[in-house]
Every structure is written in C-alpha cells, then in structure tokens.
C-alpha atoms as a PDB file:
ATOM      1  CA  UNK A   1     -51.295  28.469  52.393  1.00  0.00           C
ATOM      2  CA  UNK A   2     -49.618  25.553  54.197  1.00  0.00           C
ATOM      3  CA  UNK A   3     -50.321  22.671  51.604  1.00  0.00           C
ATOM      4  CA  UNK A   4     -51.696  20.522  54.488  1.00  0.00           C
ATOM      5  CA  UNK A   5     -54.845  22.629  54.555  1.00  0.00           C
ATOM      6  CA  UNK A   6     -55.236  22.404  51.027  1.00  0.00           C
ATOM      7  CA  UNK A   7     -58.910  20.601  50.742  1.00  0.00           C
ATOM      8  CA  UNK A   8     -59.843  18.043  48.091  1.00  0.00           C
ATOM      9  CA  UNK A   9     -63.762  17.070  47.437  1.00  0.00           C
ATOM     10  CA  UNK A  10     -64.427  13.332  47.320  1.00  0.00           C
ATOM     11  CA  UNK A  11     -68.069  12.091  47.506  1.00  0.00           C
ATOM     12  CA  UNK A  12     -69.329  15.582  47.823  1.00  0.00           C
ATOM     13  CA  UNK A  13     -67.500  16.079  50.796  1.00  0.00           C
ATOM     14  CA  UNK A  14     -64.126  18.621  51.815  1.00  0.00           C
ATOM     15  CA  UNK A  15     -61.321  16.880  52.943  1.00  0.00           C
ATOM     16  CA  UNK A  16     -57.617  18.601  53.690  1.00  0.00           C
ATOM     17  CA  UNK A  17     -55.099  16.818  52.900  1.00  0.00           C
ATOM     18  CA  UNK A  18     -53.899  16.292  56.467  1.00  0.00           C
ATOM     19  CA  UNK A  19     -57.262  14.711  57.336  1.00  0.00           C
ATOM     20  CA  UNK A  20     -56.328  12.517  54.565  1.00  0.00           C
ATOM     21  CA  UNK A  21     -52.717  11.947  56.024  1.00  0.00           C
ATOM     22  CA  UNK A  22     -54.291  10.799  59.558  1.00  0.00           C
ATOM     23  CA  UNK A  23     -56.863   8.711  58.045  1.00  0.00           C
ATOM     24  CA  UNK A  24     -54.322   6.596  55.970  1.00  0.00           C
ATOM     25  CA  UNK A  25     -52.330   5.709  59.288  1.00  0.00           C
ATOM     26  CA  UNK A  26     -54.921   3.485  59.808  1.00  0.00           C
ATOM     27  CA  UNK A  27     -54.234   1.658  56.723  1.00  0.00           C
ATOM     28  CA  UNK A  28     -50.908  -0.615  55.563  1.00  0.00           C
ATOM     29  CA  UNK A  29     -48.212   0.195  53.814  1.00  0.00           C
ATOM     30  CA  UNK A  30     -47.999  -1.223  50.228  1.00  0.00           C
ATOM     31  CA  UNK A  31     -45.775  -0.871  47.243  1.00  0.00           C
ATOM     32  CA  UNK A  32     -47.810  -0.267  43.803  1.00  0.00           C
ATOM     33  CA  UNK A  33     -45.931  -0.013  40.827  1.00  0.00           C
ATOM     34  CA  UNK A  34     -44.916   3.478  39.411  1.00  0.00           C
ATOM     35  CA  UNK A  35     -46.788   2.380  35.914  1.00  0.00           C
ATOM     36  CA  UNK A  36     -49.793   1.921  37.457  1.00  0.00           C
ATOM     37  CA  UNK A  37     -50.046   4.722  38.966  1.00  0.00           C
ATOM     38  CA  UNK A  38     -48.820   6.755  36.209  1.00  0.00           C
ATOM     39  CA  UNK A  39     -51.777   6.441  34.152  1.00  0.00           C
ATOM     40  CA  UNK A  40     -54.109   7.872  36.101  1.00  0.00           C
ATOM     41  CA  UNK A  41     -52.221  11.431  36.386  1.00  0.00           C
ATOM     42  CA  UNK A  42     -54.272  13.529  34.014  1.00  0.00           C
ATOM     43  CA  UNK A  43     -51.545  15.875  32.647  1.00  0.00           C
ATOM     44  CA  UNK A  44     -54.259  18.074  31.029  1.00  0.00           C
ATOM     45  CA  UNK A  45     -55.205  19.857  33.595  1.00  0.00           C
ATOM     46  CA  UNK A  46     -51.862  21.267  34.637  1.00  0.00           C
ATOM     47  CA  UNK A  47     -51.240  23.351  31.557  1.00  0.00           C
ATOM     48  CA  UNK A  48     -55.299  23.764  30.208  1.00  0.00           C
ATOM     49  CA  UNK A  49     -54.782  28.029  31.186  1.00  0.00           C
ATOM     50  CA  UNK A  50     -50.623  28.074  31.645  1.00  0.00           C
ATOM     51  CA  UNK A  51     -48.456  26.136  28.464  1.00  0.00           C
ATOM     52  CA  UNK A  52     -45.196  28.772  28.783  1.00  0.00           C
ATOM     53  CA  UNK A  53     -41.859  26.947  29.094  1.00  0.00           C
ATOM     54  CA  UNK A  54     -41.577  28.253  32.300  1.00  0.00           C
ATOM     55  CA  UNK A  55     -44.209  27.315  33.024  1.00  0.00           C
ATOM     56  CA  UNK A  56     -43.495  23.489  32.745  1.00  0.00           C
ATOM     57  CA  UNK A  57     -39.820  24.160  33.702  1.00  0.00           C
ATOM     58  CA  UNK A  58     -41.215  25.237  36.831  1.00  0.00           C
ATOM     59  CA  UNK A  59     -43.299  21.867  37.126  1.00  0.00           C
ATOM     60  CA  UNK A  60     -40.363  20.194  36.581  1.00  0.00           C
ATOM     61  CA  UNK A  61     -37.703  21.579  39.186  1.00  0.00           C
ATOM     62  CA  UNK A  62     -41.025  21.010  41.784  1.00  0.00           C
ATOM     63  CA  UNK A  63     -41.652  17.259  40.672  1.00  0.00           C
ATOM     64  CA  UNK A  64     -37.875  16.641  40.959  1.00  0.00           C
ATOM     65  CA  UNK A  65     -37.568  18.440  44.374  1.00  0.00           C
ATOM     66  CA  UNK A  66     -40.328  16.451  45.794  1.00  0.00           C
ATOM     67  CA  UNK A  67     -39.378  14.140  48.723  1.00  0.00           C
ATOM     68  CA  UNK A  68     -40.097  10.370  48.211  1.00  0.00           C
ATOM     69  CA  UNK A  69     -39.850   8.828  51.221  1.00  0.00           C
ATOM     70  CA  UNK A  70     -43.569  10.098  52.251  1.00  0.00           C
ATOM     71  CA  UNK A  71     -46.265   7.561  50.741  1.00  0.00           C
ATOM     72  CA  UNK A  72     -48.848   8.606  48.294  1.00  0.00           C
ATOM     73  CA  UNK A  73     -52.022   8.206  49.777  1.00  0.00           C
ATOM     74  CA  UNK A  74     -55.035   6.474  47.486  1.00  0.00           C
ATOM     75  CA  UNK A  75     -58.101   5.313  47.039  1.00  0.00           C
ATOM     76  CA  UNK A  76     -59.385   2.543  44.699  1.00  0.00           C
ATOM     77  CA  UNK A  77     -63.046   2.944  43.344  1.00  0.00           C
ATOM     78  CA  UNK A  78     -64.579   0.727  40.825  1.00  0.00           C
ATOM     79  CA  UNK A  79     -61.063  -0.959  40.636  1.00  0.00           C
ATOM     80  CA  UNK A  80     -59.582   2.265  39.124  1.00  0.00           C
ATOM     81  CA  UNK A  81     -57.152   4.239  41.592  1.00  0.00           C
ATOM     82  CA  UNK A  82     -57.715   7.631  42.476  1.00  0.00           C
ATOM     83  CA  UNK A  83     -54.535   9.621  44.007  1.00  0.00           C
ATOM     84  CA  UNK A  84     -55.787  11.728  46.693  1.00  0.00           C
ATOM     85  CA  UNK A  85     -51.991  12.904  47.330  1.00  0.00           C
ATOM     86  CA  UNK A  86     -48.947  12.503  45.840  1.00  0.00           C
ATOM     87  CA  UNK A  87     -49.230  13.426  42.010  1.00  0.00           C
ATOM     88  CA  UNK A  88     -45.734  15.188  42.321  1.00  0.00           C
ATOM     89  CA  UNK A  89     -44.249  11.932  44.203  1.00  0.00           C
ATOM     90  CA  UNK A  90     -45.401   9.635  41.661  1.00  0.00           C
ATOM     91  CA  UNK A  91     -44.453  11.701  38.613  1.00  0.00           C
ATOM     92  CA  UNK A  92     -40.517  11.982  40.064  1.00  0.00           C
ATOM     93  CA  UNK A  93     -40.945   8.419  40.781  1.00  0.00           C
ATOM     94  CA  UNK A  94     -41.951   7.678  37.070  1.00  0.00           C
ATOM     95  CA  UNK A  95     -39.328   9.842  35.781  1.00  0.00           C
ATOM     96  CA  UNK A  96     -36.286   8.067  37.789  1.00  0.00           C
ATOM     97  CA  UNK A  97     -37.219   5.081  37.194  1.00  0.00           C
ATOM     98  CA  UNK A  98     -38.000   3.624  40.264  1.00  0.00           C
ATOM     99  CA  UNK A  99     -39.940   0.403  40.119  1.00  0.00           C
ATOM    100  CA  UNK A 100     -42.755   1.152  42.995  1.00  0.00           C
ATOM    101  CA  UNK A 101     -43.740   3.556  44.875  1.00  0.00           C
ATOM    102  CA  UNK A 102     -45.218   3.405  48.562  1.00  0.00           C
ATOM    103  CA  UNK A 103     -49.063   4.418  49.250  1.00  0.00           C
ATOM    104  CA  UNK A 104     -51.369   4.194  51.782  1.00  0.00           C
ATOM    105  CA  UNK A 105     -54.898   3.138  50.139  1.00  0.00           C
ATOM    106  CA  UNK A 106     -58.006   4.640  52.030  1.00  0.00           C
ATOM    107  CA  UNK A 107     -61.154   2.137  50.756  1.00  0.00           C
ATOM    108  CA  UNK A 108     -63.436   4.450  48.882  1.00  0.00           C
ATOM    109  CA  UNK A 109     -66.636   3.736  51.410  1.00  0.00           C
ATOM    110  CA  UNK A 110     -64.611   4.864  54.217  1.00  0.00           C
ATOM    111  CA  UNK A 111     -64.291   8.031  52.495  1.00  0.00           C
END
C-alpha cells in the first residue's frame, strides 16, 4: 500500500493522508518545538501486540531513515495538538536533537 492512501478517521470521517497533504498547502508554514510535540506521541500503541527487540530495532532504523525536510502536518483541538502525519519525523527530530520541527496546522473545524 502506497502510504499516501493510508486513511486516518478524524471527526468520524476517512481522510488519506494525501488529502491531508493538499489540505495543509493551504495553511503556513510554522516551526513548533520538537518538545512539544513529543508529548503527544503515545508510544503505547506501537508495541501493545509486538515488544521483540526486533521489533523496536526495526522502529528505530525507520524513525532514523525518515526524511525531515517534509513538514508534519497538525491539528490543534481544545489547545492540545493532534499529529495527523509525521509521528516518525518528529520522533527522529526528538532523538537528534533538533530544536523545531516544521508543520503545517489544519484548524480542527476545517477538518
């Protein structure tokens, strides 16, 4: 599956992620910092049915291989983010220490 048909459900609707993509064009550019954004990764869910070692090793090499110079793409809802693409971006981000990341934010009643 090409991962820009992969479809996420916000407000009871699908969206694929390169709906998403042309919908944030219409929106700025802005830095966020990599902390904040962090946070609201919710590392449970990646190893709730798979917790090998190679498992996470494989996590690992794919967050590192991820490509940084496309921007995460967001949406902010009751002043909480929510990362409708990029959790691998912002993870590599985190873990070379860069300062900020670039994101498009989508406001939540557009979606």
């Amino acid at each position: 599956m090409n991962p820009l048909d992969k479809k996420i459900k916000i407000k009871n609707k699908n969206y694929k992620i390169s709906d998403l993509i042309e919908l944030s064009l219409n929106y700025p550019l802005s830095s966020v910092p990599t902390d904040a954004l962090y946070r609201f990764i919710e590392f449970n869910s990646f190893f709730i049915h798979k917790r090998s070692l190679d498992y996470i090793k494989f996590l690992k090499e794919k967050v590192m291989a991820t490509d940084l110079q496309f921007p995460v793409i967001l949406t902010l809802n009751s002043d909480k983010f929510q990362i409708l693409d990029g959790v691998n971006r912002i993870s590599k981000a985190y873990f070379t220490k860069q300062s900020h990341v670039f994101c498009r934010i989508i406001p939540f009643e557009v979606l």
